[in-house]
PDB file of N, CA and C in Angstrom:
ATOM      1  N   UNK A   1      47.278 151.467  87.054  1.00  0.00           N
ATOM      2  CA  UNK A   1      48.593 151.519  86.454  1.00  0.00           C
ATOM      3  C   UNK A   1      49.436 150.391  87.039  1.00  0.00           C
ATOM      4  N   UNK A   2      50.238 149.720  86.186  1.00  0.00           N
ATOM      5  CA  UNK A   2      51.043 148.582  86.392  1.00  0.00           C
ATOM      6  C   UNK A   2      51.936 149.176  87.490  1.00  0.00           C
ATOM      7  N   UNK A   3      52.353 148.659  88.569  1.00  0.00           N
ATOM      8  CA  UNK A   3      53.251 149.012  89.451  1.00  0.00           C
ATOM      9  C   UNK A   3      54.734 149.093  89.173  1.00  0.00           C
ATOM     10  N   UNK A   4      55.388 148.743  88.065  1.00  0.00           N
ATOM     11  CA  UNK A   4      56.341 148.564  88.018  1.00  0.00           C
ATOM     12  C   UNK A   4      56.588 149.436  86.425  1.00  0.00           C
ATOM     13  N   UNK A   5      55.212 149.965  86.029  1.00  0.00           N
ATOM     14  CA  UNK A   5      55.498 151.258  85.019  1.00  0.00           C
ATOM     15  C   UNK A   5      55.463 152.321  86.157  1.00  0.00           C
ATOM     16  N   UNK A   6      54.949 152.425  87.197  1.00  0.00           N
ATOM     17  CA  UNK A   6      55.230 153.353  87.753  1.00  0.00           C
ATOM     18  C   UNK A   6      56.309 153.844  88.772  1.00  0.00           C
ATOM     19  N   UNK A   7      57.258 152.920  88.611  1.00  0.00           N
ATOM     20  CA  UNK A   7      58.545 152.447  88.760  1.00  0.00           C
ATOM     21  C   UNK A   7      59.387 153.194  88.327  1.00  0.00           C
ATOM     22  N   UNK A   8      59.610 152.849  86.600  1.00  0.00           N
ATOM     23  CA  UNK A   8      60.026 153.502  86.209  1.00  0.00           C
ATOM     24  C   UNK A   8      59.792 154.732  85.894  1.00  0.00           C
ATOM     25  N   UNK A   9      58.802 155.261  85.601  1.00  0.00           N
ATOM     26  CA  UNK A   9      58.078 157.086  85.654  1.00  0.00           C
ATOM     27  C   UNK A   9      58.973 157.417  86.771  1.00  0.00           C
ATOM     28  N   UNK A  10      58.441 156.953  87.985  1.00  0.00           N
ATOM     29  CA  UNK A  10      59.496 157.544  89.115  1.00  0.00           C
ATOM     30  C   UNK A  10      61.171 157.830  88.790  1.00  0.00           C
ATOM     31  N   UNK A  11      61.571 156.840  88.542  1.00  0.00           N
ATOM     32  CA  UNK A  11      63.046 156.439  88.830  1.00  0.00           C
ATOM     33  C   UNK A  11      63.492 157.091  87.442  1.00  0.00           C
ATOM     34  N   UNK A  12      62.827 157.066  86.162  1.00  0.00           N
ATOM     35  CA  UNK A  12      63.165 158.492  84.878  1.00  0.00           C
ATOM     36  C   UNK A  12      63.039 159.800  85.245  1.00  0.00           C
ATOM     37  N   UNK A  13      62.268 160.060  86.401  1.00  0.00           N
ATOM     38  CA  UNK A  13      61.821 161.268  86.312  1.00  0.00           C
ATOM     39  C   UNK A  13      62.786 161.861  87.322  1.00  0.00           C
ATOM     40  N   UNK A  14      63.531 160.942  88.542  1.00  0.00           N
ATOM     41  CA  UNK A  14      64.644 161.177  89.328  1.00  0.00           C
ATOM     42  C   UNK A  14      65.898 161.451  88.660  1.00  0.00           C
ATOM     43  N   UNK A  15      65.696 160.050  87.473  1.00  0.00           N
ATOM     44  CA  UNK A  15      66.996 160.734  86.388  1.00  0.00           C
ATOM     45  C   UNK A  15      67.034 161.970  85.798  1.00  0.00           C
ATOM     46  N   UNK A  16      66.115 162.378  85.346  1.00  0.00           N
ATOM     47  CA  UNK A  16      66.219 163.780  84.705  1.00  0.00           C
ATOM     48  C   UNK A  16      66.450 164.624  85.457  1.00  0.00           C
ATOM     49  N   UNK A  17      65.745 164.648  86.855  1.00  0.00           N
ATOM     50  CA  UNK A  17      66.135 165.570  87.931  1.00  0.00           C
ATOM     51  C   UNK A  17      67.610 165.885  88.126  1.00  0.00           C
ATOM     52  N   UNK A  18      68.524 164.340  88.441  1.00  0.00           N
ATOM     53  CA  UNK A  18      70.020 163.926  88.697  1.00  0.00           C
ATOM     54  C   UNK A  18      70.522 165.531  87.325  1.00  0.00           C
ATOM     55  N   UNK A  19      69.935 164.724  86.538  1.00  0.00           N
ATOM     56  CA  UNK A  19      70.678 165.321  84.974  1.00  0.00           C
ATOM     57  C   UNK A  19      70.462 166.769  84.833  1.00  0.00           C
ATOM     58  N   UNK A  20      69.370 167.209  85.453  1.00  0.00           N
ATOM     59  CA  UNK A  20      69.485 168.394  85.340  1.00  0.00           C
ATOM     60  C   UNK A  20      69.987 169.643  86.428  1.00  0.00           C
ATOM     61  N   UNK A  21      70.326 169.040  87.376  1.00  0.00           N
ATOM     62  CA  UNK A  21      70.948 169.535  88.740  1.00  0.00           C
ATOM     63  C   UNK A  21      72.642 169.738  88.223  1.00  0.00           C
ATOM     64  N   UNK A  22      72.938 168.637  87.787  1.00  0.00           N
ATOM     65  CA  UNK A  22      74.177 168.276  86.969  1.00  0.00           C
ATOM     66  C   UNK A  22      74.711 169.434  85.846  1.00  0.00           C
ATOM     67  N   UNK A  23      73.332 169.498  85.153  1.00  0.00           N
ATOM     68  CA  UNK A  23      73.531 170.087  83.955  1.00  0.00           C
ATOM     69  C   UNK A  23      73.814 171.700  84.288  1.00  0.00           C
ATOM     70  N   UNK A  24      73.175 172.218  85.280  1.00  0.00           N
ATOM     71  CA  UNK A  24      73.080 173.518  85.791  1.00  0.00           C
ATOM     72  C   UNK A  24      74.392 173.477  86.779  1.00  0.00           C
ATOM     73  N   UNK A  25      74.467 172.914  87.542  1.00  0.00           N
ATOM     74  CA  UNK A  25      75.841 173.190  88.068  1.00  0.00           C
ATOM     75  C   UNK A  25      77.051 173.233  87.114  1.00  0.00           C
ATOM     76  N   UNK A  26      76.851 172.524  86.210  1.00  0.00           N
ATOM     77  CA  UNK A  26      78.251 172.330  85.128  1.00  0.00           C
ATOM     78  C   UNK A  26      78.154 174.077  84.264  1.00  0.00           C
ATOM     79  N   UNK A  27      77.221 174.451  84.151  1.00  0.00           N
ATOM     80  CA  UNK A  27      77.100 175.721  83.590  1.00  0.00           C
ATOM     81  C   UNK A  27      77.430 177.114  84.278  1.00  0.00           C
ATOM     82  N   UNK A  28      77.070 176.955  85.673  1.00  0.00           N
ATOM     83  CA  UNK A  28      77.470 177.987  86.698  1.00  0.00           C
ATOM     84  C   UNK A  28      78.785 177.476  87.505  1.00  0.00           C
ATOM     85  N   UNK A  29      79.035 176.867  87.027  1.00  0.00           N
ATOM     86  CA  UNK A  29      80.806 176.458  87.593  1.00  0.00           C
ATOM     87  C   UNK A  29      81.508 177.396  87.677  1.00  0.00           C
ATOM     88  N   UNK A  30      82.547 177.622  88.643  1.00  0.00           N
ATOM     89  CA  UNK A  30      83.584 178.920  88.769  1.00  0.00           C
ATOM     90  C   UNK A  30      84.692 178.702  88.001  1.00  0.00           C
ATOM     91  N   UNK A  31      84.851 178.174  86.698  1.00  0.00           N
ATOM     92  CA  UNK A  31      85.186 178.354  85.729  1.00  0.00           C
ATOM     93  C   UNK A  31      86.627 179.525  85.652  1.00  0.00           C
ATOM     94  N   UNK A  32      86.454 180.627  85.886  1.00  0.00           N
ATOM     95  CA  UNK A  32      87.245 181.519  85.631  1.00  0.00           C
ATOM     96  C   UNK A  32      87.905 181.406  86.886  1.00  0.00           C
ATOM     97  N   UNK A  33      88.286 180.442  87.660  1.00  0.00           N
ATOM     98  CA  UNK A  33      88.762 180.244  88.802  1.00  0.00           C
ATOM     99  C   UNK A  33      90.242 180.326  88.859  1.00  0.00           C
ATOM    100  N   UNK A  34      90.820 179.666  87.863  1.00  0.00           N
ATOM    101  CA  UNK A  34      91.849 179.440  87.163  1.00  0.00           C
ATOM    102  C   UNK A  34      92.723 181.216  86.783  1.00  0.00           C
ATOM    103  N   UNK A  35      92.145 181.922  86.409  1.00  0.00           N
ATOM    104  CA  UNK A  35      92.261 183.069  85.974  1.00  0.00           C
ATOM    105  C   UNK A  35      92.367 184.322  86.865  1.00  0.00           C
ATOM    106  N   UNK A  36      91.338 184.253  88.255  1.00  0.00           N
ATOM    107  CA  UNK A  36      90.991 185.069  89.240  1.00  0.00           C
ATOM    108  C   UNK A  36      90.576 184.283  90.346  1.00  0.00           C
ATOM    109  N   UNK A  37      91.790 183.552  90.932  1.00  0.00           N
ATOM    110  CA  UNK A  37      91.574 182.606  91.989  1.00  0.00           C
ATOM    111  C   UNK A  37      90.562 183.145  93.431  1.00  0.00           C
ATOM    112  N   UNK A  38      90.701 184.804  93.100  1.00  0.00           N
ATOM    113  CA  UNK A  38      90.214 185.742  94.672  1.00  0.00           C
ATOM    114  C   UNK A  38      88.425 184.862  94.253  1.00  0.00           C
ATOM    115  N   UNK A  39      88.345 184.909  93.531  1.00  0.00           N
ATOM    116  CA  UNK A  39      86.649 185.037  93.126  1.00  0.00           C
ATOM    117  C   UNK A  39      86.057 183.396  92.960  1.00  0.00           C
ATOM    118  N   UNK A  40      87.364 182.517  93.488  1.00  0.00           N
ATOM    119  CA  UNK A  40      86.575 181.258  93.416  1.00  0.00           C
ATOM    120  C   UNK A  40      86.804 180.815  94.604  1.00  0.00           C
ATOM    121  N   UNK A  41      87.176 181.717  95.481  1.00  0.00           N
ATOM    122  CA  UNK A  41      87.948 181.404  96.717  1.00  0.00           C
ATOM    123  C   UNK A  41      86.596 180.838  97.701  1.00  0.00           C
ATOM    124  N   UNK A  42      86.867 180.073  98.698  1.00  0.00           N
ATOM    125  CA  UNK A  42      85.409 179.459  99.148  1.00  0.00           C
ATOM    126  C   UNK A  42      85.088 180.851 100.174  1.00  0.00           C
ATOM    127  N   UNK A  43      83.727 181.100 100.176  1.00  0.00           N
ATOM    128  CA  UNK A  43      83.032 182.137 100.985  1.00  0.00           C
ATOM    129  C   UNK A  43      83.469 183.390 101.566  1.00  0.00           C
ATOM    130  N   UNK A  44      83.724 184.047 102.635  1.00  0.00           N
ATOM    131  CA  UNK A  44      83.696 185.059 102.831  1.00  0.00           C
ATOM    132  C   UNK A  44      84.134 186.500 101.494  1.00  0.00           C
ATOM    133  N   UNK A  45      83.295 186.262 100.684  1.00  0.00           N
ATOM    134  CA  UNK A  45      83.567 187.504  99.781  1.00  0.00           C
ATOM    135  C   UNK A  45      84.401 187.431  99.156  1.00  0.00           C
ATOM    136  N   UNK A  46      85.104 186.135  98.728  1.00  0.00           N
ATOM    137  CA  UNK A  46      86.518 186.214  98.125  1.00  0.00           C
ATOM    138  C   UNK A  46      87.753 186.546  98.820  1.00  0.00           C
ATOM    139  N   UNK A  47      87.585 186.809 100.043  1.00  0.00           N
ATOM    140  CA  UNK A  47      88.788 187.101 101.172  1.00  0.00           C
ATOM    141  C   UNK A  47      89.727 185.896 101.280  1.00  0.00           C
ATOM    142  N   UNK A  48      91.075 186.111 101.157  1.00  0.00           N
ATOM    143  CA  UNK A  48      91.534 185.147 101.171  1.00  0.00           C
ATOM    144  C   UNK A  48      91.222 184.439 103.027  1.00  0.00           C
ATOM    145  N   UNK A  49      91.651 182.971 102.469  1.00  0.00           N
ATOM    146  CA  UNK A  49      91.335 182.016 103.944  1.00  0.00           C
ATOM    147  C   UNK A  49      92.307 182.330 104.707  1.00  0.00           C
ATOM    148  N   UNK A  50      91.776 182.581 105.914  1.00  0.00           N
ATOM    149  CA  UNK A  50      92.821 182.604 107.000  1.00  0.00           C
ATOM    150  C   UNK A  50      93.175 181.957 107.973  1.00  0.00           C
ATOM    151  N   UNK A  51      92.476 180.473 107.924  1.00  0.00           N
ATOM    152  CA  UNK A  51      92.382 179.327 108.975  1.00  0.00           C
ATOM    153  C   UNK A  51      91.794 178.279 108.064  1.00  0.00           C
ATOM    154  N   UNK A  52      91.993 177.666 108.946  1.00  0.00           N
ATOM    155  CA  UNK A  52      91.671 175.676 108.541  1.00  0.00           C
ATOM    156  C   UNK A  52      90.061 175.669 108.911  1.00  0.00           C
ATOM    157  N   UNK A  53      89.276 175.180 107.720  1.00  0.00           N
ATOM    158  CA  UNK A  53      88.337 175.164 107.639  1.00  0.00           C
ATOM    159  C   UNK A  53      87.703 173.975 108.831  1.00  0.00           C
ATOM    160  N   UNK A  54      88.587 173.307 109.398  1.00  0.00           N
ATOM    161  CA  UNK A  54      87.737 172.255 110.602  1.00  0.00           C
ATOM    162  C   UNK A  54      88.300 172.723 111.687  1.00  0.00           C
ATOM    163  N   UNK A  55      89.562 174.228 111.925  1.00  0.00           N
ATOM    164  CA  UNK A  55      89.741 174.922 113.195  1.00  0.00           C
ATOM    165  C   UNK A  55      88.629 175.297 113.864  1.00  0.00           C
ATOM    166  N   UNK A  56      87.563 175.392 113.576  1.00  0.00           N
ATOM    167  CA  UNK A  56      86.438 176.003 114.300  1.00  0.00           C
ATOM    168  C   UNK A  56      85.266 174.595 114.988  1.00  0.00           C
ATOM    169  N   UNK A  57      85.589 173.570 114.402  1.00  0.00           N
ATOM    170  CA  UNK A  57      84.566 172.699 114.887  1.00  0.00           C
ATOM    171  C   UNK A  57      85.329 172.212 116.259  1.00  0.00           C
ATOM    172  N   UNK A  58      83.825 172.344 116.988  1.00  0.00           N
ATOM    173  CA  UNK A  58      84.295 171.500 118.953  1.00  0.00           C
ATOM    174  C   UNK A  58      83.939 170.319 118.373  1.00  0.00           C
ATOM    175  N   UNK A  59      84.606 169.766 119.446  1.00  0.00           N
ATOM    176  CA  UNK A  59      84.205 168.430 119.504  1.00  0.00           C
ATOM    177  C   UNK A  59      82.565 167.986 119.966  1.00  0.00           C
ATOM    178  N   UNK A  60      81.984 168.574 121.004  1.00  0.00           N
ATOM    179  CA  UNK A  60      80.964 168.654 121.307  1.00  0.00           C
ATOM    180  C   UNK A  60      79.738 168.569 120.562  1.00  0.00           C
ATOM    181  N   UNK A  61      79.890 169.262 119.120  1.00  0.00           N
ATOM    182  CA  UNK A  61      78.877 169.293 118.153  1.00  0.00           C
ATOM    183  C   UNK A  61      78.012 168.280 118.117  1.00  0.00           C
ATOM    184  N   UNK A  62      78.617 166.977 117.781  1.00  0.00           N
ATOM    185  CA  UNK A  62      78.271 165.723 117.362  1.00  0.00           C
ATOM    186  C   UNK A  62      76.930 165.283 118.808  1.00  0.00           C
ATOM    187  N   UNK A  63      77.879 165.472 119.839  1.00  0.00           N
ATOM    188  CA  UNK A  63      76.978 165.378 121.057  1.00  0.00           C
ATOM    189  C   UNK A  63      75.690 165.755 120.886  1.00  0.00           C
ATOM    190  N   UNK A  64      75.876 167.788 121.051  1.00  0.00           N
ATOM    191  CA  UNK A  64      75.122 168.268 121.405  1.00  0.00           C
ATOM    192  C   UNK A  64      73.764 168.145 120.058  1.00  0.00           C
ATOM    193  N   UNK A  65      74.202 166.982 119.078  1.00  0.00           N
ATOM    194  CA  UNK A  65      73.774 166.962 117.653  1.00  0.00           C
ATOM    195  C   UNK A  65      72.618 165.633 117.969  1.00  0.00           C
ATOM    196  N   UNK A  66      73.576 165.195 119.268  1.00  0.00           N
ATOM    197  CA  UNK A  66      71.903 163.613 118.806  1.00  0.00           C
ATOM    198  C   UNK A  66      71.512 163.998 120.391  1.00  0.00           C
ATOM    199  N   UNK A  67      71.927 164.701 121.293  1.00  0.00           N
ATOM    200  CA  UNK A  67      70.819 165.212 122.212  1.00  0.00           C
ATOM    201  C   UNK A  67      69.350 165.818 121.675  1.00  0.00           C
ATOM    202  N   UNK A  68      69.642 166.913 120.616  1.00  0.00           N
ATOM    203  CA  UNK A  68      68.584 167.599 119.992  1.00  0.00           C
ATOM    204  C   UNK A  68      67.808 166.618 118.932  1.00  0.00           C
ATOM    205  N   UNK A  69      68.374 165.536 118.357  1.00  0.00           N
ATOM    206  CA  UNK A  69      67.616 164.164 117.750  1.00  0.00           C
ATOM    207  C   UNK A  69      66.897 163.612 118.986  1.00  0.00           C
ATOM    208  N   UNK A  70      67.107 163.284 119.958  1.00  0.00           N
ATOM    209  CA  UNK A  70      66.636 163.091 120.884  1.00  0.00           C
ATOM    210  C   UNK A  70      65.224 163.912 121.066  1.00  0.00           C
ATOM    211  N   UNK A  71      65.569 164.742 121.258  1.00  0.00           N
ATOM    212  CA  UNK A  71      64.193 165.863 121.273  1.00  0.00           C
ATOM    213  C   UNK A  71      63.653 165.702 120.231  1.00  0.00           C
ATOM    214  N   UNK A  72      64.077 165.889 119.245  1.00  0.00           N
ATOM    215  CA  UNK A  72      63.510 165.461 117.597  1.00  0.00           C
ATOM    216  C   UNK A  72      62.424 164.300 117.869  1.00  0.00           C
ATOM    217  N   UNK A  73      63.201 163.245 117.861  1.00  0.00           N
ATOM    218  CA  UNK A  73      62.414 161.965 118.037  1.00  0.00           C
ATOM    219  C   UNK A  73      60.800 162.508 119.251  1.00  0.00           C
ATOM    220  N   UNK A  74      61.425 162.883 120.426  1.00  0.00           N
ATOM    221  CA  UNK A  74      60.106 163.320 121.239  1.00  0.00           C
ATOM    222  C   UNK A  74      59.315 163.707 120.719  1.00  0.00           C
ATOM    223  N   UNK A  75      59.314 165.151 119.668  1.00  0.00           N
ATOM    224  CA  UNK A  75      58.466 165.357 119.644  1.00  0.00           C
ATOM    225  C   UNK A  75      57.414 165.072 118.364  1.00  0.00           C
ATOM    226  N   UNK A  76      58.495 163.657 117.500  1.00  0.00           N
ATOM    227  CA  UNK A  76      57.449 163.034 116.539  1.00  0.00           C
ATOM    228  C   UNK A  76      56.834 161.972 117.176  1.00  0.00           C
ATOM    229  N   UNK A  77      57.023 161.443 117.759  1.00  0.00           N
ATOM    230  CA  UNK A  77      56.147 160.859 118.757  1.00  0.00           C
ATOM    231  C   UNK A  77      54.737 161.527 119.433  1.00  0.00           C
ATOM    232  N   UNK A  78      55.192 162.425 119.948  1.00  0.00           N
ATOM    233  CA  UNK A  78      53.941 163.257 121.124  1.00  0.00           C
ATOM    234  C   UNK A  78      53.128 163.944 119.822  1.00  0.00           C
ATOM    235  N   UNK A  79      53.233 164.477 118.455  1.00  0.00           N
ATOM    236  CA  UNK A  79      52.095 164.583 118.420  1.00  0.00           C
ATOM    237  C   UNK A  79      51.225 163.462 117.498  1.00  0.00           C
ATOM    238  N   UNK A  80      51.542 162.957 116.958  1.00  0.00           N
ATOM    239  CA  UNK A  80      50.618 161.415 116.816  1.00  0.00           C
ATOM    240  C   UNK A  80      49.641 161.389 118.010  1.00  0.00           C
ATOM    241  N   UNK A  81      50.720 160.872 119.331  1.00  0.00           N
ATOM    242  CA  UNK A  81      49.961 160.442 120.629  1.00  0.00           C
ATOM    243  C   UNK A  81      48.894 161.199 120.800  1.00  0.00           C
ATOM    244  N   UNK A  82      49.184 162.409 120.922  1.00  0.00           N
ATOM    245  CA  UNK A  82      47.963 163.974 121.027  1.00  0.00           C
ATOM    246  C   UNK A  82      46.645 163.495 120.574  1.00  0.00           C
ATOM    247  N   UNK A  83      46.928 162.844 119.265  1.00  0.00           N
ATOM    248  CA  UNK A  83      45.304 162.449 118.976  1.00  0.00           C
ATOM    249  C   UNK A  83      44.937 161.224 119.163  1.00  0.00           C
ATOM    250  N   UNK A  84      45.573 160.321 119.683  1.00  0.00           N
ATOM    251  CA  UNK A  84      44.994 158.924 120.229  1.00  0.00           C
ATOM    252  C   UNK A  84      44.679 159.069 121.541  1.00  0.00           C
ATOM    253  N   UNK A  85      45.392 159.620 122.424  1.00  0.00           N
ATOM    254  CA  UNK A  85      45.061 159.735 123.661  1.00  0.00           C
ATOM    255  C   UNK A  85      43.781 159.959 124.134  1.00  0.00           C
ATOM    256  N   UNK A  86      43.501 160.749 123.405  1.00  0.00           N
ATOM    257  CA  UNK A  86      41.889 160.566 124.040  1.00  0.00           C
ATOM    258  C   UNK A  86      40.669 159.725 123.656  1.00  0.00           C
ATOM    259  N   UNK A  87      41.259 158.584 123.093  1.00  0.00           N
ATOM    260  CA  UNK A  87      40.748 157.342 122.236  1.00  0.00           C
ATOM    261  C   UNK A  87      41.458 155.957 123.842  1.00  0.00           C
ATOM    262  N   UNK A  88      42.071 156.554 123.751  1.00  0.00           N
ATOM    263  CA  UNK A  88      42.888 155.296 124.400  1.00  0.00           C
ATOM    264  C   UNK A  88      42.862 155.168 125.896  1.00  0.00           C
ATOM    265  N   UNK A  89      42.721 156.447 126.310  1.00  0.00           N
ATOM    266  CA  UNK A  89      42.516 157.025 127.851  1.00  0.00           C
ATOM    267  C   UNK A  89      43.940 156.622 128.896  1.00  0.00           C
ATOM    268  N   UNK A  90      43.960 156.670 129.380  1.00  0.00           N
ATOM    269  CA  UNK A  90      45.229 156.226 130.866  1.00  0.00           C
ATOM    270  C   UNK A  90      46.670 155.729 130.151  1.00  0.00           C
ATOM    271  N   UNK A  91      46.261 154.783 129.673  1.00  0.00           N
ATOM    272  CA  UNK A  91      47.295 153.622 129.470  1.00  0.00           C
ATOM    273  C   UNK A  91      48.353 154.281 128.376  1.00  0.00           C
ATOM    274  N   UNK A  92      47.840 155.143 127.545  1.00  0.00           N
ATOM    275  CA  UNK A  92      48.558 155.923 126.726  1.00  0.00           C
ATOM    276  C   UNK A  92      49.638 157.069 127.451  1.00  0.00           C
ATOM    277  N   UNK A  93      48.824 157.637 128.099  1.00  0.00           N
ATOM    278  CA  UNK A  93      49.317 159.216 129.185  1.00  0.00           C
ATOM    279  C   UNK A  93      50.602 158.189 130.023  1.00  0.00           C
ATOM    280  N   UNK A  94      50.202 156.910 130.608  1.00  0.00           N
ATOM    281  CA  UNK A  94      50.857 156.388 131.219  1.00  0.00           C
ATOM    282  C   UNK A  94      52.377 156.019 130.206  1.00  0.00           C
ATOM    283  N   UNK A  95      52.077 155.557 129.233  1.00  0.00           N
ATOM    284  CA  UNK A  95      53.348 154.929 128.230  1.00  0.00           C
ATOM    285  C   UNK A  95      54.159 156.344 127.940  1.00  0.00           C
ATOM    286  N   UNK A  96      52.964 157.402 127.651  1.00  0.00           N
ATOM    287  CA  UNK A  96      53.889 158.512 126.937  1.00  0.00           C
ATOM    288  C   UNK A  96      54.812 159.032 128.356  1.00  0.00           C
ATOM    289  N   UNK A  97      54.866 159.080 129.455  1.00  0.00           N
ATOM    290  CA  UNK A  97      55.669 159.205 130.599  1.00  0.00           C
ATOM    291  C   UNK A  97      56.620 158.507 130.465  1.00  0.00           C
ATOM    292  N   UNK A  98      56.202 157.459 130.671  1.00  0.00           N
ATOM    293  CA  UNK A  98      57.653 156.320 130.631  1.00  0.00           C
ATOM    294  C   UNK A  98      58.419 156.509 129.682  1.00  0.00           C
ATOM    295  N   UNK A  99      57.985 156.907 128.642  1.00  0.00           N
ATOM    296  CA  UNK A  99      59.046 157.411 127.177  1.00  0.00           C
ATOM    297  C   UNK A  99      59.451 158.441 127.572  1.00  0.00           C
ATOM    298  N   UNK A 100      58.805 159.617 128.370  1.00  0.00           N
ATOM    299  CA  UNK A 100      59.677 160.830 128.177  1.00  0.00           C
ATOM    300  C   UNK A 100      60.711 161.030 129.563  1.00  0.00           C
ATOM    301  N   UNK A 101      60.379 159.636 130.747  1.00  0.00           N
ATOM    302  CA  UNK A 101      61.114 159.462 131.542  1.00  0.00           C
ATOM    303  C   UNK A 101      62.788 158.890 131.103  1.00  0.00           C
ATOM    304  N   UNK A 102      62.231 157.847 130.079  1.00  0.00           N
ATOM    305  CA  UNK A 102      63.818 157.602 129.268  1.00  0.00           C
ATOM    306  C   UNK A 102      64.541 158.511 128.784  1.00  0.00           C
ATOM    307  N   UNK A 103      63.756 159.613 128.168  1.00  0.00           N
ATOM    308  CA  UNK A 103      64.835 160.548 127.604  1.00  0.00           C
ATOM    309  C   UNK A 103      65.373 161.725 129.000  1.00  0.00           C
ATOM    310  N   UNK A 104      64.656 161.854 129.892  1.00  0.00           N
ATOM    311  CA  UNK A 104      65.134 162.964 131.006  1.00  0.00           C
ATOM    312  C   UNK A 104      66.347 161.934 131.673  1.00  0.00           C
ATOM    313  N   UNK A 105      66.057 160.568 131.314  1.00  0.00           N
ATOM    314  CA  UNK A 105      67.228 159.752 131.985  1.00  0.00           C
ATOM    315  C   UNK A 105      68.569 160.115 131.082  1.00  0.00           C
ATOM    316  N   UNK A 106      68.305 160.404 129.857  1.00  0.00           N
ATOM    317  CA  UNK A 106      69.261 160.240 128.687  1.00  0.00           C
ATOM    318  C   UNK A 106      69.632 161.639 128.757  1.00  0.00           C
ATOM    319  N   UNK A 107      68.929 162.486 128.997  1.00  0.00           N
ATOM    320  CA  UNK A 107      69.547 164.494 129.068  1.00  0.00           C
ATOM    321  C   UNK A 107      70.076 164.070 130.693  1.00  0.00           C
ATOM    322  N   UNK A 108      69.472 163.628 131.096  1.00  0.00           N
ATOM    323  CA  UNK A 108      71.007 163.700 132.578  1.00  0.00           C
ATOM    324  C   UNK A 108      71.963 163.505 132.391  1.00  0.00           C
ATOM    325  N   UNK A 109      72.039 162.475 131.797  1.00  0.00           N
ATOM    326  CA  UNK A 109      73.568 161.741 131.688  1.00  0.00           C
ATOM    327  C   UNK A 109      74.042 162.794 130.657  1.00  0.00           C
ATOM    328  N   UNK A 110      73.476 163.019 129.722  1.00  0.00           N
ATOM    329  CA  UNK A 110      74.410 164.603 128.994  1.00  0.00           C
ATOM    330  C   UNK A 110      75.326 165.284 129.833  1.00  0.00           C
ATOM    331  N   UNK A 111      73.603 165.296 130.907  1.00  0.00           N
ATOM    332  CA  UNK A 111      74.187 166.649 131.276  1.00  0.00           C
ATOM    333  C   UNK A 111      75.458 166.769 132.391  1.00  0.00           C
ATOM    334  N   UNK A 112      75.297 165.218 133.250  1.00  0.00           N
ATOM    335  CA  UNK A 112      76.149 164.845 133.636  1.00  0.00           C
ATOM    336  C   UNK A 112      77.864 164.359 133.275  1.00  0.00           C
ATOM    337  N   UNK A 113      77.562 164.393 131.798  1.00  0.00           N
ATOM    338  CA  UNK A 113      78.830 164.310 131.142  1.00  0.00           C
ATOM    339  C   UNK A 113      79.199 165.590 130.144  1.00  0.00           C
ATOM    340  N   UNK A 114      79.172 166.808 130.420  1.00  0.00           N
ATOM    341  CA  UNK A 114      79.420 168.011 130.309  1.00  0.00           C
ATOM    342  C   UNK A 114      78.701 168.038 128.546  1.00  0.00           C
ATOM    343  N   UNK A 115      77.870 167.674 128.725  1.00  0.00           N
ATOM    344  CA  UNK A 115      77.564 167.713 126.744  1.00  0.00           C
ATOM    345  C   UNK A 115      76.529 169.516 126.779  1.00  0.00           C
ATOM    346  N   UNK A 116      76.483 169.571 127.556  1.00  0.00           N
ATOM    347  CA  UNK A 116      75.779 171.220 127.635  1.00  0.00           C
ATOM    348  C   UNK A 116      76.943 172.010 127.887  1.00  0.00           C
ATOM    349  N   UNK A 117      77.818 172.111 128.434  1.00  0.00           N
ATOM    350  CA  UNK A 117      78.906 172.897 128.813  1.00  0.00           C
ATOM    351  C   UNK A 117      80.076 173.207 127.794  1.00  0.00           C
ATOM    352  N   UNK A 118      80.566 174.398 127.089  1.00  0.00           N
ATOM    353  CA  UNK A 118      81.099 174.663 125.549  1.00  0.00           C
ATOM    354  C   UNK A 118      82.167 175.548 126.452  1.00  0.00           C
ATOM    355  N   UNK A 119      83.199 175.576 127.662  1.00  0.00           N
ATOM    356  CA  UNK A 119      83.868 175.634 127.734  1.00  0.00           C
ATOM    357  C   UNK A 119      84.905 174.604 128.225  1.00  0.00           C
TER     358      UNK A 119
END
């Protein structure tokens, strides 16, 4: 198949997707919102709001958000390695240390700068 018919197959078939995500949300719209504001009200059951929807975010989040990317990243790394390592012998075990020595360097300093601590 020509690479660039399969281009477009892709990129039509994303459109229809777009169009039909579109099409279904436009149909289940809260519509009667206008009419019975309790029932389009955002989440808790239609209860009216009783606070500012960004009163609840710490600041910390963001932190404690690319510490756990951090870990993320570790552990797409380690298991790849898992199966080379024993192809590769030493020099691998040795690199995968030094990588996970950078990140215990990088959770100190977290931790040293209160990014674990939520009071």
């Amino acid at each position: 198949m020509n690479p660039f018919v399969a281009l477009a197959v892709v990129g039509g078939a994303a459109l229809v997707g777009v169009g039909i995500v579109v099409a279904v949300s436009w149909l289940v719209r809260a519509a009667a919102g206008v009419r019975r504001p309790l029932v389009a009200a955002p989440h808790a059951g239609g209860m009216p709001v009783t606070e500012h929807a960004v009163s609840r975010w710490h600041v910390r989040w963001p932190t404690l958000a690319l510490v756990f990317l951090a870990f993320d990243m570790e552990m797409l790394f380690m298991y790849p390695w898992t199966l080379v390592v024993a192809r590769t012998g030493t020099g691998a075990a040795v690199e995968m240390f030094v990588f996970l020595g950078i990140l215990l360097v990088g959770v100190g300093y977290a931790w040293r700068e209160g990014a674990f601590r939520w009071s």
